[in-house]
N, C-alpha and C. Protein backbone atom coordinates (compact mmCIF):
# COMPACT_ATOMS: atom_id res chain seq x y z
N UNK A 1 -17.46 24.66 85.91
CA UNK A 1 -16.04 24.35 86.06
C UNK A 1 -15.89 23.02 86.78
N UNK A 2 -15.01 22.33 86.47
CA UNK A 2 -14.69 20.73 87.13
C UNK A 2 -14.21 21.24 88.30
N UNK A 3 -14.43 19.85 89.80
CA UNK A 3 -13.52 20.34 90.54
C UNK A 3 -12.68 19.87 90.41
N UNK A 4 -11.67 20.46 90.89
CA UNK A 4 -9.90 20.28 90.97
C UNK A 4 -9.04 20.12 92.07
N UNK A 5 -8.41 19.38 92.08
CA UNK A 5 -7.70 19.08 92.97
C UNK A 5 -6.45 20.14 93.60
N UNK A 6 -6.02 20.93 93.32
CA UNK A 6 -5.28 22.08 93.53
C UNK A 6 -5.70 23.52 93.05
N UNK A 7 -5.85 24.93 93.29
CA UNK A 7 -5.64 26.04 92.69
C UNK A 7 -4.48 25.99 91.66
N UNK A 8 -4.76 26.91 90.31
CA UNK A 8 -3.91 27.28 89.27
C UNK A 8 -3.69 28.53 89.47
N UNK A 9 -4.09 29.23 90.28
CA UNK A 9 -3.98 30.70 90.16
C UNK A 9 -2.95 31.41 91.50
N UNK A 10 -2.43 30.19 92.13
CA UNK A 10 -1.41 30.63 93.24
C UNK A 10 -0.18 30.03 92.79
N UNK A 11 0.82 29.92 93.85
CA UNK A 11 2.25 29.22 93.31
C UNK A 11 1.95 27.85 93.28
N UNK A 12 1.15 26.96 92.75
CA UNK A 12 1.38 25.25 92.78
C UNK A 12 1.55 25.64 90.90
N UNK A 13 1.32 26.79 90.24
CA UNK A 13 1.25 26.52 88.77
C UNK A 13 3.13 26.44 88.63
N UNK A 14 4.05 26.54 89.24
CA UNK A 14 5.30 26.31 89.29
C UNK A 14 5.27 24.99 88.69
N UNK A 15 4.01 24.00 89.49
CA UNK A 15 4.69 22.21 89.50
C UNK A 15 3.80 22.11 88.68
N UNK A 16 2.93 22.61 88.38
CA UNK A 16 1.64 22.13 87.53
C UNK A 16 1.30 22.39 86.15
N UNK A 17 2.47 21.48 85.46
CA UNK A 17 2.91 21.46 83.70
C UNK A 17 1.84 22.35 82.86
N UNK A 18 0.31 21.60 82.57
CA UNK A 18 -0.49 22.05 81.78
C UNK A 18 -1.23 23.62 82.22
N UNK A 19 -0.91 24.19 83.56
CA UNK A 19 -1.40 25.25 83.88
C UNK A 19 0.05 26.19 83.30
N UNK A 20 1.42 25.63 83.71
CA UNK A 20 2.53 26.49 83.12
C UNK A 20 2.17 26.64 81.51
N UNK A 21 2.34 25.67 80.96
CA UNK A 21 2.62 25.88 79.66
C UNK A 21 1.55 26.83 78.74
N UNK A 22 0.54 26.23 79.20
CA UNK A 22 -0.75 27.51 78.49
C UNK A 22 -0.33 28.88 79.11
N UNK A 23 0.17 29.06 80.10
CA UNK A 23 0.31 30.53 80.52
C UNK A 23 1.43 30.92 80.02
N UNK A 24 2.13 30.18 79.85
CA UNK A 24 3.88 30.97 79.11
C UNK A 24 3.72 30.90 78.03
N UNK A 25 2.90 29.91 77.12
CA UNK A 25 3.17 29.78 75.62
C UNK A 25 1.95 30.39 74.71
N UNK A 26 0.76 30.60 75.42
CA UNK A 26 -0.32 31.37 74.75
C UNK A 26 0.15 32.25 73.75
N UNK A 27 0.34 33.63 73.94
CA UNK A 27 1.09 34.54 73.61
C UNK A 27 1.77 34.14 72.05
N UNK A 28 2.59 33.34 72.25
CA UNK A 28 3.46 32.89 70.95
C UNK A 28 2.78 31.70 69.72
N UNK A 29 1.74 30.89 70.87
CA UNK A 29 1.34 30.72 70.15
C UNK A 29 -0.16 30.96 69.02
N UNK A 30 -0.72 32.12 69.99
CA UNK A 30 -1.82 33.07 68.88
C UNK A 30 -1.12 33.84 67.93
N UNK A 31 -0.04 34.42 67.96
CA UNK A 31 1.41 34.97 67.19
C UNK A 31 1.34 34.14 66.12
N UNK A 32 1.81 32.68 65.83
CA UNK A 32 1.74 31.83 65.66
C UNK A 32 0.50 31.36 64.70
N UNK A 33 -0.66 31.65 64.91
CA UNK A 33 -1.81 31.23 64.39
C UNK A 33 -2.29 32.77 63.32
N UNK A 34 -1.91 33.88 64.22
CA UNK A 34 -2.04 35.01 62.88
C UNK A 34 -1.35 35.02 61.84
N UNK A 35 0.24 34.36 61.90
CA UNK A 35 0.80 34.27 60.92
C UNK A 35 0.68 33.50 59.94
N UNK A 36 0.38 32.42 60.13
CA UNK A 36 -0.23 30.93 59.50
C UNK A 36 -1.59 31.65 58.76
N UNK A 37 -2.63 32.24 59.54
CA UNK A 37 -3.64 32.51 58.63
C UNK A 37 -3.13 33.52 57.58
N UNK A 38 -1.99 34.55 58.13
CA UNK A 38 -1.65 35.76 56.75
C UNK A 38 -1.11 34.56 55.63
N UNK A 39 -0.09 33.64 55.97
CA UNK A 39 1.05 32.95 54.95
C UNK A 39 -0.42 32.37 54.21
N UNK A 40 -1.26 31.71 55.07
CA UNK A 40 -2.42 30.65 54.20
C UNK A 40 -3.53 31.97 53.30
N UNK A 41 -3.88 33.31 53.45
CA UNK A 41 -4.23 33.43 53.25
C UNK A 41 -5.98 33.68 53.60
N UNK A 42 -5.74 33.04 54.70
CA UNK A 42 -7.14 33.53 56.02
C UNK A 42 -7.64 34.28 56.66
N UNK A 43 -8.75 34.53 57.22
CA UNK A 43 -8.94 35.65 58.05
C UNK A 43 -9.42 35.03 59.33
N UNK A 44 -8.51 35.72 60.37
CA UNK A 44 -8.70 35.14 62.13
C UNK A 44 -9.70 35.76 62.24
N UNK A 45 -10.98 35.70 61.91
CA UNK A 45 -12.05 36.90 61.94
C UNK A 45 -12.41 37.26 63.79
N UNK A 46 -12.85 38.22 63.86
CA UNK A 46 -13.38 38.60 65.49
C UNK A 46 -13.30 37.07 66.72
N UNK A 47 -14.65 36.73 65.92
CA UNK A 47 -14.97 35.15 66.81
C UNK A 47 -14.13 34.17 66.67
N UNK A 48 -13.18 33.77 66.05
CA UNK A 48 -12.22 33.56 65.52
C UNK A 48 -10.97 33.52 66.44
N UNK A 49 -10.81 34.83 66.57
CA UNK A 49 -9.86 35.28 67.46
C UNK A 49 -10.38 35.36 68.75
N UNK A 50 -11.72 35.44 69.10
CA UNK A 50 -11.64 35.69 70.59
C UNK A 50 -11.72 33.91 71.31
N UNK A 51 -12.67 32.88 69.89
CA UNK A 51 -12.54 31.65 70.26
C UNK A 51 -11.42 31.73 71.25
N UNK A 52 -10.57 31.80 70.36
CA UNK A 52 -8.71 31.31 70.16
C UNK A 52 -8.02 31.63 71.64
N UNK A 53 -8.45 33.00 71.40
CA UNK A 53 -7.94 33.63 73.05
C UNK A 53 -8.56 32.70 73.93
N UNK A 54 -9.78 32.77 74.13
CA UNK A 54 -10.19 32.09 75.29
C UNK A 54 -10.24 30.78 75.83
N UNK A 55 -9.42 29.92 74.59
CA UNK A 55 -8.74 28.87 74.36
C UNK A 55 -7.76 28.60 75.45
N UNK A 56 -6.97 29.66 74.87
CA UNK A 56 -5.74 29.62 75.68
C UNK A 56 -5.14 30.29 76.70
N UNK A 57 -6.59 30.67 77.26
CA UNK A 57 -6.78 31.66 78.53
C UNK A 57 -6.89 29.95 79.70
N UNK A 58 -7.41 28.88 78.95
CA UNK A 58 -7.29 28.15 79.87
C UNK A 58 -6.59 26.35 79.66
N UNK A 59 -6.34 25.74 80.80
CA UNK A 59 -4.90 24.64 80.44
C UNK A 59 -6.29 23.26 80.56
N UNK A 60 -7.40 23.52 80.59
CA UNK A 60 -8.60 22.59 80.89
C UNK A 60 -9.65 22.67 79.47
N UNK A 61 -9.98 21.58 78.88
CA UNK A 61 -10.61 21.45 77.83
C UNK A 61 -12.01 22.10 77.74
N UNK A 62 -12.66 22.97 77.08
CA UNK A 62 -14.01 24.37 77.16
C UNK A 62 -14.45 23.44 75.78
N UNK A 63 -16.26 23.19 76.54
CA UNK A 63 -17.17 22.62 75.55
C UNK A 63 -17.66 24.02 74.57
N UNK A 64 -18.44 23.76 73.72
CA UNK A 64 -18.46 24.89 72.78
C UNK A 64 -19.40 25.91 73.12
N UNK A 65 -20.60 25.52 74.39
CA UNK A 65 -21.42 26.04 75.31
C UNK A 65 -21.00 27.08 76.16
N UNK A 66 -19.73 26.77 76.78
CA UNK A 66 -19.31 26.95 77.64
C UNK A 66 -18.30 28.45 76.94
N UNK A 67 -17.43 27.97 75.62
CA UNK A 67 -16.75 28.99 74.83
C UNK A 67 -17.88 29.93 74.75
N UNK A 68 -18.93 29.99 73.94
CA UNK A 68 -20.13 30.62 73.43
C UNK A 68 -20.02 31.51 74.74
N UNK A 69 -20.54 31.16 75.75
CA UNK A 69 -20.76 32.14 77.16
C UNK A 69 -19.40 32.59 77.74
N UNK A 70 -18.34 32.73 77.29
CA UNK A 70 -17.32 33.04 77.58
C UNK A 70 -16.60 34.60 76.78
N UNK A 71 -17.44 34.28 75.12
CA UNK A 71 -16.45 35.46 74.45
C UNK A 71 -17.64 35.81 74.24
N UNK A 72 -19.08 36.02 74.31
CA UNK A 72 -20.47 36.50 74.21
C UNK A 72 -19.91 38.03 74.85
N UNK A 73 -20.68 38.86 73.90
CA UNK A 73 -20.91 40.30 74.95
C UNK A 73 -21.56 40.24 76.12
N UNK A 74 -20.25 40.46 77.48
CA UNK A 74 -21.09 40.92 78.19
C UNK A 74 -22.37 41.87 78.37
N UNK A 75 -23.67 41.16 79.20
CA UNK A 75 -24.74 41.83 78.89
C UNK A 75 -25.42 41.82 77.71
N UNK A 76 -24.88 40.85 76.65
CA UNK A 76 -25.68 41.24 75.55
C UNK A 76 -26.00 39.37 74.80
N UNK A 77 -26.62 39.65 73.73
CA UNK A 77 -27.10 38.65 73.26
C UNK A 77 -26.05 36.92 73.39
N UNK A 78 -25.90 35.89 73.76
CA UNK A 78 -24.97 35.12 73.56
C UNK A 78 -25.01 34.44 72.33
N UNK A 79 -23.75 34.59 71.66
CA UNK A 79 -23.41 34.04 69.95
C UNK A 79 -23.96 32.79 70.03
N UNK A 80 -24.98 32.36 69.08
CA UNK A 80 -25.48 31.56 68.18
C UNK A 80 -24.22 30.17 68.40
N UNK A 81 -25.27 29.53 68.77
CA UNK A 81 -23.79 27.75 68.59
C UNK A 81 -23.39 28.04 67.32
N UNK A 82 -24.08 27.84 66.35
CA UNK A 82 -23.78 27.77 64.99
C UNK A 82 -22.01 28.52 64.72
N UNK A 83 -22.43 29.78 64.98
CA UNK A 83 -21.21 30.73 64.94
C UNK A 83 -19.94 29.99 65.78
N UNK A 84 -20.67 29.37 67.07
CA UNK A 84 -19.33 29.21 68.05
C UNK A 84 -18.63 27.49 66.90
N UNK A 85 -19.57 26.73 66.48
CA UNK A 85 -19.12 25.55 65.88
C UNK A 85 -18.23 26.14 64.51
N UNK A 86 -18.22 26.73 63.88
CA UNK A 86 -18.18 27.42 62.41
C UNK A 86 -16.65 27.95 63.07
N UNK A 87 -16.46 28.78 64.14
CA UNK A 87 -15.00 29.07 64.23
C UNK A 87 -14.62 28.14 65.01
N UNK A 88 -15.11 27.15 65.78
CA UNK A 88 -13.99 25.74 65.65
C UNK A 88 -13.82 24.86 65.00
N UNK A 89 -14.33 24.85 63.88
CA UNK A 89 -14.64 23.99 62.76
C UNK A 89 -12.57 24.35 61.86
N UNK A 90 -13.15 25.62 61.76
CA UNK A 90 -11.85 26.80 61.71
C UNK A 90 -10.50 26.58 61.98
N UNK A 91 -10.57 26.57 63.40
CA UNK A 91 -9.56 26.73 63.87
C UNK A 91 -9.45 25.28 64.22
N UNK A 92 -9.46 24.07 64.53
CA UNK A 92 -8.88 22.62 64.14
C UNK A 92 -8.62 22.68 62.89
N UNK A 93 -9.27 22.87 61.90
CA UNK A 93 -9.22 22.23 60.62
C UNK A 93 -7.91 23.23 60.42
N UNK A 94 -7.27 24.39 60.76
CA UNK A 94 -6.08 25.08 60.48
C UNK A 94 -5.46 24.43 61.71
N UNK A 95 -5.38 23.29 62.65
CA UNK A 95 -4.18 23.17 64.05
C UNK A 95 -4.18 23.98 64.85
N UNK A 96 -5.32 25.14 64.74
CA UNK A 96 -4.46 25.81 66.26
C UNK A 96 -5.25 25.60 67.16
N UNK A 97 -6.40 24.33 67.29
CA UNK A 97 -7.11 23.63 67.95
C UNK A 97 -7.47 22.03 68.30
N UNK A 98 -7.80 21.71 69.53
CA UNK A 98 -7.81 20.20 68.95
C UNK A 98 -9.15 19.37 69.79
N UNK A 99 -9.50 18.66 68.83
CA UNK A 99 -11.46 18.22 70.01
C UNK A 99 -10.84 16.78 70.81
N UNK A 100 -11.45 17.35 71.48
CA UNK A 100 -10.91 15.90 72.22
C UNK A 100 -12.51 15.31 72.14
N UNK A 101 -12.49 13.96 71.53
CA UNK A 101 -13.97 13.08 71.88
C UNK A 101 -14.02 12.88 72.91
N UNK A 102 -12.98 12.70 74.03
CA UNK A 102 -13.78 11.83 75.05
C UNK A 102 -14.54 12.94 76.20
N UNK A 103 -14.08 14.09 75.57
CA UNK A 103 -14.26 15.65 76.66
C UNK A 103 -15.68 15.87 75.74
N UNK A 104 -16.15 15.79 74.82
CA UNK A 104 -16.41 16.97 73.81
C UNK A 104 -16.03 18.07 74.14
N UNK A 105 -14.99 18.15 74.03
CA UNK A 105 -14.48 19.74 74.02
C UNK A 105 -13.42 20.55 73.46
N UNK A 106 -12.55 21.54 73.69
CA UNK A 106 -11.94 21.71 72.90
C UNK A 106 -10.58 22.20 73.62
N UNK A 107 -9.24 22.55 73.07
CA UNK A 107 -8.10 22.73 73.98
C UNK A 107 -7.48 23.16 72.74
N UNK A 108 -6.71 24.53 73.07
CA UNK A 108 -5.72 25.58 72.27
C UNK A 108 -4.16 24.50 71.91
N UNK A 109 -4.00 24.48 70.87
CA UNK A 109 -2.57 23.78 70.61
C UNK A 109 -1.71 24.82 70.66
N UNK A 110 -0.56 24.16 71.90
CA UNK A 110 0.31 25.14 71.91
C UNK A 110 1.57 25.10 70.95
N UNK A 111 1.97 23.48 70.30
CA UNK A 111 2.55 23.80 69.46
C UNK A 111 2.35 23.69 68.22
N UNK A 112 3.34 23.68 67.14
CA UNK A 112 3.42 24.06 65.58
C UNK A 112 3.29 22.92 64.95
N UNK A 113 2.72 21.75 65.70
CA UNK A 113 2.85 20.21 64.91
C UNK A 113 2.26 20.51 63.55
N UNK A 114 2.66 19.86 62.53
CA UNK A 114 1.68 19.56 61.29
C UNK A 114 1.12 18.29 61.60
N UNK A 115 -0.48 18.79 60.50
CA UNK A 115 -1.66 18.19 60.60
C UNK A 115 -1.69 16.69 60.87
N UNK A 116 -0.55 16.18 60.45
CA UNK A 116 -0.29 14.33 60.27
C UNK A 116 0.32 13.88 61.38
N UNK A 117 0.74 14.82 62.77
CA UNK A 117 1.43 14.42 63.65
C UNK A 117 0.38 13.68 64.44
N UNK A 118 0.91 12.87 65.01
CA UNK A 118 0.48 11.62 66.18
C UNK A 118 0.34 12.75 67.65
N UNK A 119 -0.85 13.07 68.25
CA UNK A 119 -0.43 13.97 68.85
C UNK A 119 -1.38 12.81 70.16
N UNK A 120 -0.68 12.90 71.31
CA UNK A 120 -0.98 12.36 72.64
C UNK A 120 -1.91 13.48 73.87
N UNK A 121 -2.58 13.37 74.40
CA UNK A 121 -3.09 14.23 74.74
C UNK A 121 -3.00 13.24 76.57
N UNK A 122 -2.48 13.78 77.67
CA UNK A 122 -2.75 13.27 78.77
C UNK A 122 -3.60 14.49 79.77
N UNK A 123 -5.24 13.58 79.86
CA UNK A 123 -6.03 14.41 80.63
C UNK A 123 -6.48 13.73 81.94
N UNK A 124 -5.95 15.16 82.64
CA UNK A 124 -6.07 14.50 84.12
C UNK A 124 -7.60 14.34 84.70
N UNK A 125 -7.68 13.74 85.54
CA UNK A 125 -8.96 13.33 85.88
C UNK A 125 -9.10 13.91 87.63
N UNK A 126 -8.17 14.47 87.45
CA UNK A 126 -8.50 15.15 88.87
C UNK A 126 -8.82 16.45 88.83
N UNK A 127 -7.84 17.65 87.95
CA UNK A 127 -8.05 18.84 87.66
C UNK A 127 -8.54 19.33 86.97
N UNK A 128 -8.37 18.08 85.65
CA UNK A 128 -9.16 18.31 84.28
C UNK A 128 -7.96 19.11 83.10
N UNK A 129 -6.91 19.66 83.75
CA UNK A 129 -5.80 19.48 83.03
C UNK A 129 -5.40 19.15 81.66
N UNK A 130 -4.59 19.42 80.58
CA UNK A 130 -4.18 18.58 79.97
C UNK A 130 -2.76 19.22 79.13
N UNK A 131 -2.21 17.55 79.09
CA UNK A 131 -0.50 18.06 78.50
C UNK A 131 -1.26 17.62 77.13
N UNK A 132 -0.17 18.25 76.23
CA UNK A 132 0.12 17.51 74.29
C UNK A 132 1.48 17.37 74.71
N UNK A 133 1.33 16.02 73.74
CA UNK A 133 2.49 15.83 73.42
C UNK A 133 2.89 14.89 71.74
N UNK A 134 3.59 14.85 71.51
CA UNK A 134 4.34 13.96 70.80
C UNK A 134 5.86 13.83 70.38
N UNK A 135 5.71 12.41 69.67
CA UNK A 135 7.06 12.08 69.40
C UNK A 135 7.34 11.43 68.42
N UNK A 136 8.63 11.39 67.63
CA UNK A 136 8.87 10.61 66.45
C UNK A 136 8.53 9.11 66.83
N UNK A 137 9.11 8.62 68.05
CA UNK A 137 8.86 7.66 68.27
C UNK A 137 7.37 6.75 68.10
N UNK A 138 6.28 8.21 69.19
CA UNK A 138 4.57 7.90 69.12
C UNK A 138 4.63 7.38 67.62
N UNK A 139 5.16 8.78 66.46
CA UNK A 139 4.52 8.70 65.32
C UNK A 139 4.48 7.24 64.48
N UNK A 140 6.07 6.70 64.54
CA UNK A 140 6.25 5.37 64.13
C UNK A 140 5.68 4.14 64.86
N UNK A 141 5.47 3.82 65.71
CA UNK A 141 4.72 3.24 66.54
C UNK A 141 3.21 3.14 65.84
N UNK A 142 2.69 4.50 65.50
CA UNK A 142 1.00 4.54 65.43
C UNK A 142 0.84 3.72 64.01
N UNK A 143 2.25 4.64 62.76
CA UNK A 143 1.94 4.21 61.69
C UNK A 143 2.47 2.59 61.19
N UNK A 144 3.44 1.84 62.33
CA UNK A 144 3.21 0.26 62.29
C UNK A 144 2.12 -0.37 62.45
N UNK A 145 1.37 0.16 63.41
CA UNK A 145 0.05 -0.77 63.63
C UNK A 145 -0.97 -0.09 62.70
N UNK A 146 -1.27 0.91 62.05
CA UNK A 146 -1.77 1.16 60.73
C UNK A 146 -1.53 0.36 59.77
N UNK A 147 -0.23 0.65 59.13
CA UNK A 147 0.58 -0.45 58.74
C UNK A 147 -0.10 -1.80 58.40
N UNK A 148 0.21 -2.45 59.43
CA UNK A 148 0.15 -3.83 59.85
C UNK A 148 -1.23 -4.25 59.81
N UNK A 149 -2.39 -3.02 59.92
CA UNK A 149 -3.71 -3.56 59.31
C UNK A 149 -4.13 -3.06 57.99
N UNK A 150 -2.71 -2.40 57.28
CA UNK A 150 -3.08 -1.58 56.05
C UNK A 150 -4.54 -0.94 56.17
N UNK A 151 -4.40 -0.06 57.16
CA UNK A 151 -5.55 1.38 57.80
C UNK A 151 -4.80 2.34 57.35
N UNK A 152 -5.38 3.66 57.18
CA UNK A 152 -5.21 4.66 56.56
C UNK A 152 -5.52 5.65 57.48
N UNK A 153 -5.12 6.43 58.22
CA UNK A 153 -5.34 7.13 59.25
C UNK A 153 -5.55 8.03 58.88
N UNK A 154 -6.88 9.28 59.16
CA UNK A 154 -6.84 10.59 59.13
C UNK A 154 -6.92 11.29 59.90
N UNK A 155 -6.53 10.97 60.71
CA UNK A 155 -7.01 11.80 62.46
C UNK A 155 -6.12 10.57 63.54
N UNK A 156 -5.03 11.15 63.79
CA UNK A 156 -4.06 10.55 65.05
C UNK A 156 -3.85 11.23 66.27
N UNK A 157 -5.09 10.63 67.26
CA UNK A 157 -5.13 11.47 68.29
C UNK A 157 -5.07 10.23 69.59
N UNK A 158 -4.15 10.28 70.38
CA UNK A 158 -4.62 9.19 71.42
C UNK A 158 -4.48 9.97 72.82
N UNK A 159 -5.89 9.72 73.64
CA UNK A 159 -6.12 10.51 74.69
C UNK A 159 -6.31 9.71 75.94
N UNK A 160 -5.10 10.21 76.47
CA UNK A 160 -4.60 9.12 77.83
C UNK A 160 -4.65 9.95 79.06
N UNK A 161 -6.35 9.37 80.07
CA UNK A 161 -6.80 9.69 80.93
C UNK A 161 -6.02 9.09 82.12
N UNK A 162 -5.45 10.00 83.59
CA UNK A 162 -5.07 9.67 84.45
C UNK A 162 -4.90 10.54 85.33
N UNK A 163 -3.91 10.66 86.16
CA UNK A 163 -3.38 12.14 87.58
C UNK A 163 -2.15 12.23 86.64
N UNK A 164 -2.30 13.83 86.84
CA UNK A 164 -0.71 14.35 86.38
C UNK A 164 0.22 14.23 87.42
N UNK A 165 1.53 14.50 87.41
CA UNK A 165 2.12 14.61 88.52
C UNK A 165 2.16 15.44 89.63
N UNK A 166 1.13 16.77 88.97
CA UNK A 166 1.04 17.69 90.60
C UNK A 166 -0.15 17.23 91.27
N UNK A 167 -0.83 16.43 90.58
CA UNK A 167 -2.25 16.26 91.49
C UNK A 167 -2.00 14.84 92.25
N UNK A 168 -1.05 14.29 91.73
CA UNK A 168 -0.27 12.85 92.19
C UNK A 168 0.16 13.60 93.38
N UNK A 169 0.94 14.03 93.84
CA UNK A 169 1.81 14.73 94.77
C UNK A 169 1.05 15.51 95.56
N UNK A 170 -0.09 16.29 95.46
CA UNK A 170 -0.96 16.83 95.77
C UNK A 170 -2.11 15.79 97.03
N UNK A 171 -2.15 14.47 96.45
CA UNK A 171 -2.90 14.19 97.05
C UNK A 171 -2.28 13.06 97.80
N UNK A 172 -1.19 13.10 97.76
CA UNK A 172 -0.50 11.64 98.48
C UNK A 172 -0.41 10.29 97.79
C-alpha cells in the first residue's frame, strides 16, 4: 500500500473527493456494468466480477499483482496472472475499467462515459488517490490538436499528477 497522507477510513473521507466517490458510487456503478454485459450480451464471469468489486472497493489505482492477491482464495492457490490480465483485458476493453500507464495499474470507472470520451484522470501523489473526469470542453480541445496534426486518436487518456485538495489542506 502507498503511504498516504491522511486516513480514508475515518471522517476526512467527507473532504476527500476520490475516497467519497468510489464509496457512494461503487454500488451503481457494478449495477451498471451487469447491465451493459446482459444488453452486450457478455458474461461478468466469477473473476470478472470479483476483479470489478475489488476495483471499486478502492479510490487508489491496484497493479494486477496486487488484484490477483486480493480476490485469490483465501488460503488457497493465488489466480494465475494470465487469468487476472484476461479479466482486465475485459473489463477496459467494455469501460468499466481504466489502465493508467503511468501507475501500471488499474482504477474502477465510476462513470457511464463512452469509449471515445477524453477522460482526465488527476492522481495524487500524496495518497495515491484518484478523481475521473471529463468534459465537452477537454473533449474539443483534445480533438483540435489531433486535428491540427491530422492524428487519429484511439485511446484519450490524460493523467494529471499532483495533491488533491484534501491532502493540500492536510498538509498546510
Amino acid at each position: 500500500m502507498q503511504p498516504h497522507a491522511h486516513d480514508h477510513d475515518g471522517a476526512d473521507d467527507a473532504i476527500c473527493r476520490h475516497a467519497h466517490d468510489h464509496r457512494n458510487h461503487a454500488a451503481e456503478a457494478l449495477a451498471r456494468a451487469e447491465q451493459l454485459c446482459r444488453e452486450r450480451g457478455l458474461r461478468l464471469t466469477p473473476i470478472r466480477r470479483k476483479a470489478l468489486e475489488a476495483l471499486h472497493a478502492d479510490h487508489r489505482p491496484v497493479g494486477a499483482y496486487d488484484l490477483a492477491d486480493r480476490i485469490s482464495p483465501a488460503g488457497g492457490r493465488r489466480l494465475a496472472p494470465i487469468s487476472i490480465y484476461r479479466a482486465l483485458d475485459f473489463l477496459v476493453e467494455q469501460g468499466f475499467v481504466h489502465r493508467l500507464s503511468s501507475r501500471n495499474a488499474y482504477i474502477a470507472c465510476l462513470h457511464g462515459h463512452g469509449a471515445d470520451e477524453v477522460v482526465a484522470f488527476l492522481i495524487c501523489e500524496a495518497c495515491g488517490g484518484v478523481d475521473e473526469d471529463s468534459s465537452p470542453a477537454m473533449k474539443k480541445a483534445v480533438a483540435a490538436i489531433a486535428q491540427t496534426r491530422q492524428f487519429s486518436p484511439s485511446h484519450q487518456v490524460v493523467e494529471i499528477v499532483g495533491r488533491c485538495e484534501h491532502c493540500r489542506s492536510v498538509q498546510g
